[in-house]
Protein backbone atom coordinates (compact mmCIF):
# COMPACT_ATOMS: atom_id res chain seq x y z
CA UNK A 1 4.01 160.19 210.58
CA UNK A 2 1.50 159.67 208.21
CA UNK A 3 -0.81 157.61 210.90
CA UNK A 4 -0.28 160.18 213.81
CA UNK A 5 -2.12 162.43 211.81
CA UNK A 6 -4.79 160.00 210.92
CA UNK A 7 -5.39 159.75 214.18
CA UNK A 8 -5.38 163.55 214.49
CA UNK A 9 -7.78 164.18 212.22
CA UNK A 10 -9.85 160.95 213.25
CA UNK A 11 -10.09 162.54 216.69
CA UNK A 12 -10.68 166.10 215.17
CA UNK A 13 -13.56 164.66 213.20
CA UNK A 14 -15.01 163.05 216.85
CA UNK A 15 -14.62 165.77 218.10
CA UNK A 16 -16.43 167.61 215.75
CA UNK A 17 -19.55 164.92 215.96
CA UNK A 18 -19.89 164.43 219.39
CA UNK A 19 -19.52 168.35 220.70
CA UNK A 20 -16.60 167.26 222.40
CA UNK A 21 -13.05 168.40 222.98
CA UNK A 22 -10.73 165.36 222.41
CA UNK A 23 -7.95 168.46 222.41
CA UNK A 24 -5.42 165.90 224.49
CA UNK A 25 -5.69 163.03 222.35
CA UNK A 26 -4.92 165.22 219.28
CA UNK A 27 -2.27 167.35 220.39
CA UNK A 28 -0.79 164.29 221.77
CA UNK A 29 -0.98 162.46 217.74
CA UNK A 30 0.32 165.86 216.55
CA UNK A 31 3.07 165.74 218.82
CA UNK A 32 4.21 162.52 217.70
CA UNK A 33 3.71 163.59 213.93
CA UNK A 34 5.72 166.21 214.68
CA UNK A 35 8.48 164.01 216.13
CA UNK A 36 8.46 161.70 213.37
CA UNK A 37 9.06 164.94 210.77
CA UNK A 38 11.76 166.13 212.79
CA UNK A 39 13.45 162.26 212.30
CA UNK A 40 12.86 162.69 208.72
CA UNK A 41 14.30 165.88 207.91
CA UNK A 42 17.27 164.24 210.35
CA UNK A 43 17.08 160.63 208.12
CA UNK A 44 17.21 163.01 204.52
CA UNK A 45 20.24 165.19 205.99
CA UNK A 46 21.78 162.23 206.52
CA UNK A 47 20.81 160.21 203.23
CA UNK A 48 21.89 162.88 201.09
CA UNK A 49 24.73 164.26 201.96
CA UNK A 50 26.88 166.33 199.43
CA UNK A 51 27.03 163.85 196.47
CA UNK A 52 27.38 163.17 193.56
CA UNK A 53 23.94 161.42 193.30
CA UNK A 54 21.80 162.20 190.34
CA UNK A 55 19.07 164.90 190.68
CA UNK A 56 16.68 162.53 189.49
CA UNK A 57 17.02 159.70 191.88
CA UNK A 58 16.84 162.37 195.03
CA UNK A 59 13.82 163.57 193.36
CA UNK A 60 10.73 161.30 194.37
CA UNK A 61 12.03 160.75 197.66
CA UNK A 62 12.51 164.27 198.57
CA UNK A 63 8.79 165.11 196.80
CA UNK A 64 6.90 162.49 199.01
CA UNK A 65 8.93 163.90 202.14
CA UNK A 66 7.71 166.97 201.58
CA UNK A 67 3.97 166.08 200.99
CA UNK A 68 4.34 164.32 204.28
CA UNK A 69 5.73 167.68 206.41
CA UNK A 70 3.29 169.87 204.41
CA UNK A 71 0.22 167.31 205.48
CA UNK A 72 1.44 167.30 209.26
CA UNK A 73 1.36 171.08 209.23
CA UNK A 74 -2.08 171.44 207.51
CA UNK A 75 -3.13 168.58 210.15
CA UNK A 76 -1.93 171.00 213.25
CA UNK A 77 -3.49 174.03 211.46
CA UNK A 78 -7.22 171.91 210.96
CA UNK A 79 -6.59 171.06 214.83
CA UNK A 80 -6.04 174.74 215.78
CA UNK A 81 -9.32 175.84 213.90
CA UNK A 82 -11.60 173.17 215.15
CA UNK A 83 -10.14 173.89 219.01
CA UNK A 84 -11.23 177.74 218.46
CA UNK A 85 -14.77 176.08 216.91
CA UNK A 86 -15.00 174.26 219.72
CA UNK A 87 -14.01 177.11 222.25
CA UNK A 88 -16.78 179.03 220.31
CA UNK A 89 -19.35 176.49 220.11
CA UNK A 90 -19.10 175.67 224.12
CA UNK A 91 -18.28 171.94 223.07
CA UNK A 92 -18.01 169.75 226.64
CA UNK A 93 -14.58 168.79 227.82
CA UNK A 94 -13.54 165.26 227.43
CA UNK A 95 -10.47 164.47 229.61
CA UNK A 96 -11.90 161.04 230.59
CA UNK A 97 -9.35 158.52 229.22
CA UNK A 98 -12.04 155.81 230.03
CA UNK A 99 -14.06 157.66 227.01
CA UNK A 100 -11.32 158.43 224.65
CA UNK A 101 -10.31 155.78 222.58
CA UNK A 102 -7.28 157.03 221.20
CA UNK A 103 -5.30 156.73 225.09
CA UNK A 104 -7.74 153.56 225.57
CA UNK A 105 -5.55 152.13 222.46
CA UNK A 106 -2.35 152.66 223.66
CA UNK A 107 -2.17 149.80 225.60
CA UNK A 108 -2.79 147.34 222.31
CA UNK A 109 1.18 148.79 221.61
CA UNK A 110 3.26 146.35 223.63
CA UNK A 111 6.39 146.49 222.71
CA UNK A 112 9.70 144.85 223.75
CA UNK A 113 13.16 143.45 222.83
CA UNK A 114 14.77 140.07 223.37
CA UNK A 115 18.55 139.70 222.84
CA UNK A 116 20.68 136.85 223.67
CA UNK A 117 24.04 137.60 226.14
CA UNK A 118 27.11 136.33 224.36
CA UNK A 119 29.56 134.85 226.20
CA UNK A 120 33.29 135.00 224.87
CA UNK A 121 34.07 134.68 221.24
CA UNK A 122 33.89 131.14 220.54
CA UNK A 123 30.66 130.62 217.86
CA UNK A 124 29.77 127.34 219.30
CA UNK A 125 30.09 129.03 222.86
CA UNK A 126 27.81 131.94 221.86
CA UNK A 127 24.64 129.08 220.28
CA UNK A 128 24.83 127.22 223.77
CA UNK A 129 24.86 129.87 225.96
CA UNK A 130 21.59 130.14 228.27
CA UNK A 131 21.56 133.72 229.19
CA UNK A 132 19.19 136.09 227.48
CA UNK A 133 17.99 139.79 227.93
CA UNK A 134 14.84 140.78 227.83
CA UNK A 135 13.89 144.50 228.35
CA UNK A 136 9.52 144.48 228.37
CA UNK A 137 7.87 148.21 228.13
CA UNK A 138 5.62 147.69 231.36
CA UNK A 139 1.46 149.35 230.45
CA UNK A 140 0.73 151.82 233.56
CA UNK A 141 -3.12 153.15 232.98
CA UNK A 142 -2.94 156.11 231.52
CA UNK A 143 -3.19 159.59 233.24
CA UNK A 144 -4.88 162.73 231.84
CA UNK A 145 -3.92 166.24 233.51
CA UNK A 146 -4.59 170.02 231.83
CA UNK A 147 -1.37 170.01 230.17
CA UNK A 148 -0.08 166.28 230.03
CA UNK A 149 -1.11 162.93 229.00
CA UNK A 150 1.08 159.73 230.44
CA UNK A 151 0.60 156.93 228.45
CA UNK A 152 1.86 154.91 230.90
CA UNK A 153 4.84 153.20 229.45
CA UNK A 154 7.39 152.28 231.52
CA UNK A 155 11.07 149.96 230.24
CA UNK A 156 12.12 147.31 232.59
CA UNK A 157 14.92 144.79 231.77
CA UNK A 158 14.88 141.40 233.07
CA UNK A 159 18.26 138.94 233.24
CA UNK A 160 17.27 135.04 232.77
């Protein structure tokens, strides 16, 4: 959460330098910010339930969630301002991915899972077995249109 909007304001802030609106990239990092608040405020209904826990031990965890929603909003809010700046100030469009580091990045995020294939319930069976799973998040270039960005990832599973 906290490093989506970094890069929000980090693109905000290039945007502001160069004249240019990076208004993608940002809504994109906002988007995400916003995703990871929404799985907060989903992880702390589910963390603190109706307890009995002591008001003091919710306490700092509940203060530093709420910093962290209160910073995405004032991140979104910054971004709204500078994109009316820029509308004002006639900054240039920049919908190039090719010149915008923040989707030229996204490929530097590989990600994938192995996980062996267990085969009946016998231990010994299970540490001989040869079979593993391996799903691999294939990197597409990435796409820019008016209201879209495709990062280009793409989950493909693979049985050895």
């Amino acid at each position: 959460m906290s490093r989506e909007a970094g890069e929000a304001l980090k693109a905000i802030a290039k945007s502001i330098k160069t004249m240019s609106r990076y208004h993608v990239c940002v809504n994109t990092h906002i988007k995400n910010s916003k995703n990871a608040i929404e799985n907060l405020r989903l992880a702390l209904k589910l963390s603190f339930p109706e307890t009995e826990k002591d008001l003091l031990e919710i306490i700092p965890g509940v203060t530093m969630a709420s910093t962290l929603i209160d910073i995405g909003s004032y991140v979104e809010k910054i971004s709204e301002a500078v994109d009316e700046f820029s509308v004002l100030a006639h900054f240039k469009e920049n919908l190039d991915p090719k010149l915008s580091p923040e989707l030229g990045q996204h490929h530097l995020l590989h990600k994938g899972t192995v996980k062996p294939v267990l085969e009946g319930d016998n231990e010994e069976e299970c540490n001989n077995s040869p079979h593993v799973v391996i799903a691999v998040h294939d990197e597409q270039p990435p796409t820019v249109n008016e209201n879209n960005v495709n990062l280009g990832a793409e989950k493909t599973t693979v049985v050895v």
